[in-house]
Protein backbone atom coordinates (compact mmCIF):
# COMPACT_ATOMS: atom_id res chain seq x y z
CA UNK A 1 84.50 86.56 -141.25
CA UNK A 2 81.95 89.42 -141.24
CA UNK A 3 81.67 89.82 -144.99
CA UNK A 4 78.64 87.50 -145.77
CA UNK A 5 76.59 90.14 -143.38
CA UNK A 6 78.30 93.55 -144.74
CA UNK A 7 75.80 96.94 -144.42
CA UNK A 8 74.60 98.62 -147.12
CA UNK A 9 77.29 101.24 -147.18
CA UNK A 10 79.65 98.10 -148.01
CA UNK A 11 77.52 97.35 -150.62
CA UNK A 12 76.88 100.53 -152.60
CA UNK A 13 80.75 101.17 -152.34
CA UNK A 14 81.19 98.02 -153.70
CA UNK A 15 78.52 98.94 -156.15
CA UNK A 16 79.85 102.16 -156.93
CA UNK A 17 83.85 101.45 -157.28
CA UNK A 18 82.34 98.69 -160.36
CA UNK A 19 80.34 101.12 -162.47
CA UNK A 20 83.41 103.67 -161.96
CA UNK A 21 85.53 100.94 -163.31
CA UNK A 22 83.41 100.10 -166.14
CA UNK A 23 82.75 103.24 -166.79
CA UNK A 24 86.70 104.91 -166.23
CA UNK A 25 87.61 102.35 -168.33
CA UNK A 26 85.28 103.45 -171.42
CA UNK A 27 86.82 107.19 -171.09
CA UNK A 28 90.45 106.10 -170.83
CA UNK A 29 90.03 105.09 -174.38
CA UNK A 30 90.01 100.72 -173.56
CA UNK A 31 87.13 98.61 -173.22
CA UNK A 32 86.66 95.34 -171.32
CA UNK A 33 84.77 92.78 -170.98
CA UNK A 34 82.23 92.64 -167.98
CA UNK A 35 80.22 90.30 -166.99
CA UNK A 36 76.38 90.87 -165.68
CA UNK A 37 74.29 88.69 -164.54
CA UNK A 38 71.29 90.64 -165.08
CA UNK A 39 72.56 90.83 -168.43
CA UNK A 40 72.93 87.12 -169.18
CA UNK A 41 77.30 88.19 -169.34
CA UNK A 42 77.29 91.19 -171.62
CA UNK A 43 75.15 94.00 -171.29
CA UNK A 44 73.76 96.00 -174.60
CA UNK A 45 76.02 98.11 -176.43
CA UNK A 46 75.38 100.89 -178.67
CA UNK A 47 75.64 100.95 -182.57
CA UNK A 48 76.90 104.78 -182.19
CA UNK A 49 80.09 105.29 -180.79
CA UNK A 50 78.93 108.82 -180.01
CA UNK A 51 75.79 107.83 -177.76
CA UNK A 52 78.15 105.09 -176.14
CA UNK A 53 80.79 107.30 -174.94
CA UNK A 54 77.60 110.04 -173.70
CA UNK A 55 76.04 107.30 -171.83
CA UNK A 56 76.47 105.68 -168.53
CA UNK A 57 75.88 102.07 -167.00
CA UNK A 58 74.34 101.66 -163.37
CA UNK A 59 74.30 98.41 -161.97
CA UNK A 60 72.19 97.79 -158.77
CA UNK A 61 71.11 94.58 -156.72
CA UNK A 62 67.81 94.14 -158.76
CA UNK A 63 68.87 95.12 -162.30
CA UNK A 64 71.29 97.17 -164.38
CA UNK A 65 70.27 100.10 -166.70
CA UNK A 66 71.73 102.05 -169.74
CA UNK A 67 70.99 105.80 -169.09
CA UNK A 68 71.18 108.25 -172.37
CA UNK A 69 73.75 111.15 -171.68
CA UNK A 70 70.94 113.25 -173.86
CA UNK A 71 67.92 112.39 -171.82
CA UNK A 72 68.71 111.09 -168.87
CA UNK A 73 66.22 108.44 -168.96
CA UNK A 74 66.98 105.08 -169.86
CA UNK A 75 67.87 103.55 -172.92
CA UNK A 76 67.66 100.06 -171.50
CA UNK A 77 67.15 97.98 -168.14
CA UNK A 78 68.20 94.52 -167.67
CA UNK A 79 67.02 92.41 -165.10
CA UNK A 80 66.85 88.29 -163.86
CA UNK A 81 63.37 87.21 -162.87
CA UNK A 82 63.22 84.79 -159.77
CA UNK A 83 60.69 83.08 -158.23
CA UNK A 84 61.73 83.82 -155.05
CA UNK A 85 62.08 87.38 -155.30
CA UNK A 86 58.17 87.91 -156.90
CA UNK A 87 55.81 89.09 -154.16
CA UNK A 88 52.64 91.26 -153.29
CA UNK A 89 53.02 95.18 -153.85
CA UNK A 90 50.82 97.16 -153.39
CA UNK A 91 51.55 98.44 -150.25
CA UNK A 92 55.23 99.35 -150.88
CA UNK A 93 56.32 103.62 -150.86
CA UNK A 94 56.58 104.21 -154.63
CA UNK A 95 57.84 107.68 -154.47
CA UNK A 96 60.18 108.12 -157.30
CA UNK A 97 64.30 108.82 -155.54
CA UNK A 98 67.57 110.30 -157.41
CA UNK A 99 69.78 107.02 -158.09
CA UNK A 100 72.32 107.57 -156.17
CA UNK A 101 75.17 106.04 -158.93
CA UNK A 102 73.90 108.58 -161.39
CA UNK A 103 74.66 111.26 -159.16
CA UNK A 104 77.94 110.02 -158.42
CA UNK A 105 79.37 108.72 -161.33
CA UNK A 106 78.41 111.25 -163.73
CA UNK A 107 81.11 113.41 -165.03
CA UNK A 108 79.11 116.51 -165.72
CA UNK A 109 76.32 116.99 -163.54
CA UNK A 110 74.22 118.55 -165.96
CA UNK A 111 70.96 117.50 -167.93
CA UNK A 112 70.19 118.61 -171.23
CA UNK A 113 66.47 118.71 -170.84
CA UNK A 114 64.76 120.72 -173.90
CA UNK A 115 66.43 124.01 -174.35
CA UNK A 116 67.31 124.49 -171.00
CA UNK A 117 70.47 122.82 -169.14
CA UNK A 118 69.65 121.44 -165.53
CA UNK A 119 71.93 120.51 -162.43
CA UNK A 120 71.01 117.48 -160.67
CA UNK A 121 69.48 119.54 -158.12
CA UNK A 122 67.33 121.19 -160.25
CA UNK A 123 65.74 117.73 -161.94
CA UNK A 124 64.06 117.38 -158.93
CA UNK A 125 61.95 120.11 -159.03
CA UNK A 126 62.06 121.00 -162.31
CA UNK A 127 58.10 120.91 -164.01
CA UNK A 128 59.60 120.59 -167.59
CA UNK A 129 60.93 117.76 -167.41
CA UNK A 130 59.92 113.54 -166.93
CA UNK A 131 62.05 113.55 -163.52
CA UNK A 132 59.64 116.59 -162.12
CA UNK A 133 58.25 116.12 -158.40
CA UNK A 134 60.67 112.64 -158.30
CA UNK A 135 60.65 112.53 -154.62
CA UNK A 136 56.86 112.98 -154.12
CA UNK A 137 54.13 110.11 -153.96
CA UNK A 138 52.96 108.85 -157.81
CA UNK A 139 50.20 111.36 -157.93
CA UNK A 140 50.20 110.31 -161.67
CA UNK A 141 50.94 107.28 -161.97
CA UNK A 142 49.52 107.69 -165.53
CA UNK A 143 52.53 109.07 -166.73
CA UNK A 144 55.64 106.75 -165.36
CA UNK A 145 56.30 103.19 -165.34
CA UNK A 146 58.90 101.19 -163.92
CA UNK A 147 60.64 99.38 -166.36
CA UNK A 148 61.34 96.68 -164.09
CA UNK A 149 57.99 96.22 -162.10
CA UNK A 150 58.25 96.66 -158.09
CA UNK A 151 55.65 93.08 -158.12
CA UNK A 152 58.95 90.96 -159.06
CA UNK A 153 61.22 92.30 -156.81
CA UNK A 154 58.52 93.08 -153.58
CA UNK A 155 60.09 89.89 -151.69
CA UNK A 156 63.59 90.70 -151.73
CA UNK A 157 65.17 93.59 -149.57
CA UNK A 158 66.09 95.81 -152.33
CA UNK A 159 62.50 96.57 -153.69
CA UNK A 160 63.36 100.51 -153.02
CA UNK A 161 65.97 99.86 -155.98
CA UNK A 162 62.75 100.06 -158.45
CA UNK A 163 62.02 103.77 -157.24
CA UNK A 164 65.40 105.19 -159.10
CA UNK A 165 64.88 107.32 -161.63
CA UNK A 166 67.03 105.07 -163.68
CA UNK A 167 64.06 102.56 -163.89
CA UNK A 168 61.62 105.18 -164.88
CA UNK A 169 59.85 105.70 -168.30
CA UNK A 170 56.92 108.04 -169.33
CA UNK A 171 54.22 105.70 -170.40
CA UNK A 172 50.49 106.32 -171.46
CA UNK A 173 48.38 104.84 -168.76
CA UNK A 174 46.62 102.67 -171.48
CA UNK A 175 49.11 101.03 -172.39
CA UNK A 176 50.78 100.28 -168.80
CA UNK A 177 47.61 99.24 -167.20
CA UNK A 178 46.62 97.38 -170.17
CA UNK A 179 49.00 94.68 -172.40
CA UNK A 180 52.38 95.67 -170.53
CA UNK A 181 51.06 94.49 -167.01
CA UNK A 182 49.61 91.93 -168.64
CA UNK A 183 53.37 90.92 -169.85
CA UNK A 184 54.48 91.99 -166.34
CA UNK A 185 52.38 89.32 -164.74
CA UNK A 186 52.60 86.82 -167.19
CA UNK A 187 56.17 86.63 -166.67
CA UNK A 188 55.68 86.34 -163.16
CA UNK A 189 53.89 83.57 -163.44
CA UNK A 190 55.84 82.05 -165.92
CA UNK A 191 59.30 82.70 -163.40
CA UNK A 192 57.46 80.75 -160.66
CA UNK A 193 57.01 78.14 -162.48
CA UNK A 194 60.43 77.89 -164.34
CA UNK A 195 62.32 79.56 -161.59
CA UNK A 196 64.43 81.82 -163.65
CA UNK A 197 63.82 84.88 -166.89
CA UNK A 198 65.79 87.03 -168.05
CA UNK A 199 64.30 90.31 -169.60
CA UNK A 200 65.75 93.46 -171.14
CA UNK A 201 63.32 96.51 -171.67
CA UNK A 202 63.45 100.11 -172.88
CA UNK A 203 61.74 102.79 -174.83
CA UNK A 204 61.56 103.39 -178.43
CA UNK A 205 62.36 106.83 -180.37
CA UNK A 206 61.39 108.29 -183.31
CA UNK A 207 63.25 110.79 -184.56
CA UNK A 208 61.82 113.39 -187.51
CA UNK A 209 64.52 115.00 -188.29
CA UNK A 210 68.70 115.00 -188.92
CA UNK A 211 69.52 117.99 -186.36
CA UNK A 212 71.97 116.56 -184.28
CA UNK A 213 70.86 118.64 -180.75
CA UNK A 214 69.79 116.43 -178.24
CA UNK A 215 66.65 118.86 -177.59
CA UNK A 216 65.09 117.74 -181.05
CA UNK A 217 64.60 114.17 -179.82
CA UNK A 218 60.92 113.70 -178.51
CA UNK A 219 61.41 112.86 -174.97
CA UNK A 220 57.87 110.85 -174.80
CA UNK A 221 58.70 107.07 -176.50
CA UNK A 222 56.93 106.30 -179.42
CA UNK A 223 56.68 102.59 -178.38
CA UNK A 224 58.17 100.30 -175.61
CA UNK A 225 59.93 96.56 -175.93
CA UNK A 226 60.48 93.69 -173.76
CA UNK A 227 62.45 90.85 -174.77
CA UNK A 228 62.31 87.29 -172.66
CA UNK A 229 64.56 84.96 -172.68
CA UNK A 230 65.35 81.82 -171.01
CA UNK A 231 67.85 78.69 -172.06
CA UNK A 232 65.12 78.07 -175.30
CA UNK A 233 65.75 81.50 -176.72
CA UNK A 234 64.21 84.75 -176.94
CA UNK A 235 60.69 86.63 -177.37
CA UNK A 236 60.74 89.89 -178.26
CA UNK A 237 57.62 92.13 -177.91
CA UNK A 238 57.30 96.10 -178.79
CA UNK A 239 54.15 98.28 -177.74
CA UNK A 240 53.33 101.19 -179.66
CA UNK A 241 52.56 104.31 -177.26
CA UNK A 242 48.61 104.82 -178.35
CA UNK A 243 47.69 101.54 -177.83
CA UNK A 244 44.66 100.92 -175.62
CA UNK A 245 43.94 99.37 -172.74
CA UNK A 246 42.46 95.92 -173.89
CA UNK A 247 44.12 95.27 -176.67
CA UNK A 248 46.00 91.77 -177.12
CA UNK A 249 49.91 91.64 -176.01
CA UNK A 250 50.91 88.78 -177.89
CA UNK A 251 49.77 90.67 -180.97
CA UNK A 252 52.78 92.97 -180.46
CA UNK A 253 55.20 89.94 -181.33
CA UNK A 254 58.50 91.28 -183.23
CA UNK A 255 61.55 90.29 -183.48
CA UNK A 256 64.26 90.83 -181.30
CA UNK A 257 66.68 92.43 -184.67
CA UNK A 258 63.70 94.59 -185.29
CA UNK A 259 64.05 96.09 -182.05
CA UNK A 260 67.72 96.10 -182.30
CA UNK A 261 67.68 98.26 -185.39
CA UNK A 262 65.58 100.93 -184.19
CA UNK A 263 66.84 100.77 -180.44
CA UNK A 264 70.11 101.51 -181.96
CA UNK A 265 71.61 98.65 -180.06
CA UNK A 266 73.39 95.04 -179.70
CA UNK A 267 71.06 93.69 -177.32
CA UNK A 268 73.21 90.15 -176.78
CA UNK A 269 76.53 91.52 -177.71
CA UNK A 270 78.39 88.13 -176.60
CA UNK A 271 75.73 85.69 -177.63
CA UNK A 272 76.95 84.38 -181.27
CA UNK A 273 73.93 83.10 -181.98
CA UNK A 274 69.91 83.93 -180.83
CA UNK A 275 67.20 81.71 -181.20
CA UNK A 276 63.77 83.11 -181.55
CA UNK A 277 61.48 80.70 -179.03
CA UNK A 278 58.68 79.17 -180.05
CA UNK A 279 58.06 77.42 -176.64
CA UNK A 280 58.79 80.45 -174.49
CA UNK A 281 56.40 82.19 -176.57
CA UNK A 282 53.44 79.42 -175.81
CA UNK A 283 54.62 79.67 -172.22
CA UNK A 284 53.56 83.11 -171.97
CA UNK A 285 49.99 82.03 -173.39
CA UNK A 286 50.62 83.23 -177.36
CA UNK A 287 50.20 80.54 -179.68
C-alpha cells in the first residue's frame, strides 16, 4: 500500500474535498459535527448566524483558521503545540503566499476591503489593504504577525503552512516583539516539557458604531488573545494593541468568557464545562 507515503497533491485534495464538505454542508442549510484536532473536537462557532454563514473554515496540516467573509483576515486560528514539531527559525522564507483553500473554496471571489471590492488577484497587489505585497519578503515585519508562530512548527515539513495569509494579523511591532513572543516562547518551552498545548488565537474588534457595512469595521485589531489549554484547563490572555514592548504578559490575564463575549464566539463549543487553570498558568511563569 502506497498511501502512508502519498504526495502533496494527495494531501491538499484530501484537504480540500474536507473544508468543501464542511463548508457545502453549512450552505445546504444542515450542520454537522466535525471533529479537529487542532481544535481539541469542535472548532469555534459564531454567536451571529449572519457572520457564520459569511465565513469560511480552512483546515491545514499545522492548524485550522476561521476567516471573516468581511475582512478576509482571520477571526480565529487553532493549533496543537508539539514538542517535536518546535525548532530553530530564523532562517526559513517568510514571504507571505495566497492560501490556496481560500482561493478555492470561496464562493465569491471577491473582498470587501474599505469601499472598494477586490478579486483575489487584485489582494495581492493591492496597497490598501493588510494582504498588500503578500508574496514579497517581510520588508515590515512591523506590521504582520503570524498567529501561529513559524518557531513551533520549523521542524515539521509543513512550516510554509505559516506563510498563508490565513495566519496573518496586523500587529504593532511593540506588542509582537514584546509580551506576545514572550507567550510564543513560553509556550514552547512549556510544550517541550509537557509534550502537548493546545492554543486558539485571534484579533479583537471594536466597533463605534451600528452601520451594518462591513467597510465601517476598523480593519487594525484593537487587541489580540491567546488562550492555552492542556488536560488542567484553560488560560486565557488578551493584549491590547498600544501596549509596549516590555511590559509584563501575565498582566494581560482574562478570562476565557471575556474573550468570548467580545470575540463574538463559542470558543469550546463541545466542551460542557471549562476550567480556568491555575497550574497551567504557574507553568507559563505567572503566579
Amino acid at each position: 500500500m502506497e498511501l502512508r507515503h502519498s504526495n502533496d497533491r494527495f494531501r491538499n485534495a484530501v484537504i480540500f474535498c474536507f473544508t468543501m464538505f464542511v463548508l457545502g454542508g453549512a450552505q445546504a442549510g444542515y450542520t454537522q459535527s466535525v471533529a479537529v484536532t487542532h481544535c481539541q473536537g469542535e472548532c469555534p462557532q459564531y454567536d451571529s448566524q449572519l457572520a457564520a454563514t459569511r465565513a469560511n473554515v480552512v483546515i491545514h496540516h499545522l492548524y485550522a483558521a476561521g476567516l471573516n467573509g468581511d475582512t478576509g483576515l482571520a477571526d480565529w486560528v487553532a493549533y496543537r503545540l508539539t514538542k517535536d514539531a518546535i525548532g530553530v527559525a530564523s532562517l526559513l522564507p517568510r514571504s507571505w503566499q495566497a492560501d490556496r483553500l481560500v482561493g478555492i473554496s470561496q464562493v465569491e471571489d471577491i473582498l470587501q476591503i474599505g469601499e472598494k471590492e477586490l478579486s483575489l488577484t487584485e489582494v495581492t497587489t493591492s496597497s490598501d489593504n493588510p494582504y498588500a505585497a503578500m508574496a514579497m519578503p517581510d520588508t515590515e515585519p512591523e506590521r504582520r504577525a503570524r498567529l501561529a508562530p513559524m518557531t513551533s512548527f520549523a521542524n515539521t515539513p509543513y512550516w510554509s503552512d505559516l506563510n498563508n495569509l490565513s495566519n496573518m494579523i496586523p500587529m504593532p511591532s511593540p506588542l509582537r516583539l514584546g509580551p506576545w513572543l514572550r507567550l510564543e516562547q513560553r509556550l514552547n518551552r512549556l510544550a517541550a516539557q509537557q509534550g502537548e498545548l493546545y492554543v486558539l488565537t485571534g484579533p479583537l474588534y471594536i466597533i463605534n458604531n451600528l452601520s451594518l457595512n462591513p467597510s465601517s469595521v476598523e480593519m487594525n485589531p484593537a487587541a489580540y488573545y491567546k488562550i492555552v489549554s492542556d488536560d488542567s484547563g484553560v488560560v486565557a490572555f488578551a493584549f491590547p494593541q498600544e501596549l509596549e514592548q516590555h511590559e509584563s504578559l501575565c498582566d494581560q490575564r482574562v478570562s476565557y468568557v471575556q474573550i468570548e463575549s467580545m470575540a463574538g464566539l463559542q470558543l469550546f463549543p463541545s466542551k460542557s464545562q471549562v476550567t480556568e487553570s491555575i497550574s497551567l498558568l504557574a507553568a507559563l511563569g505567572c503566579n
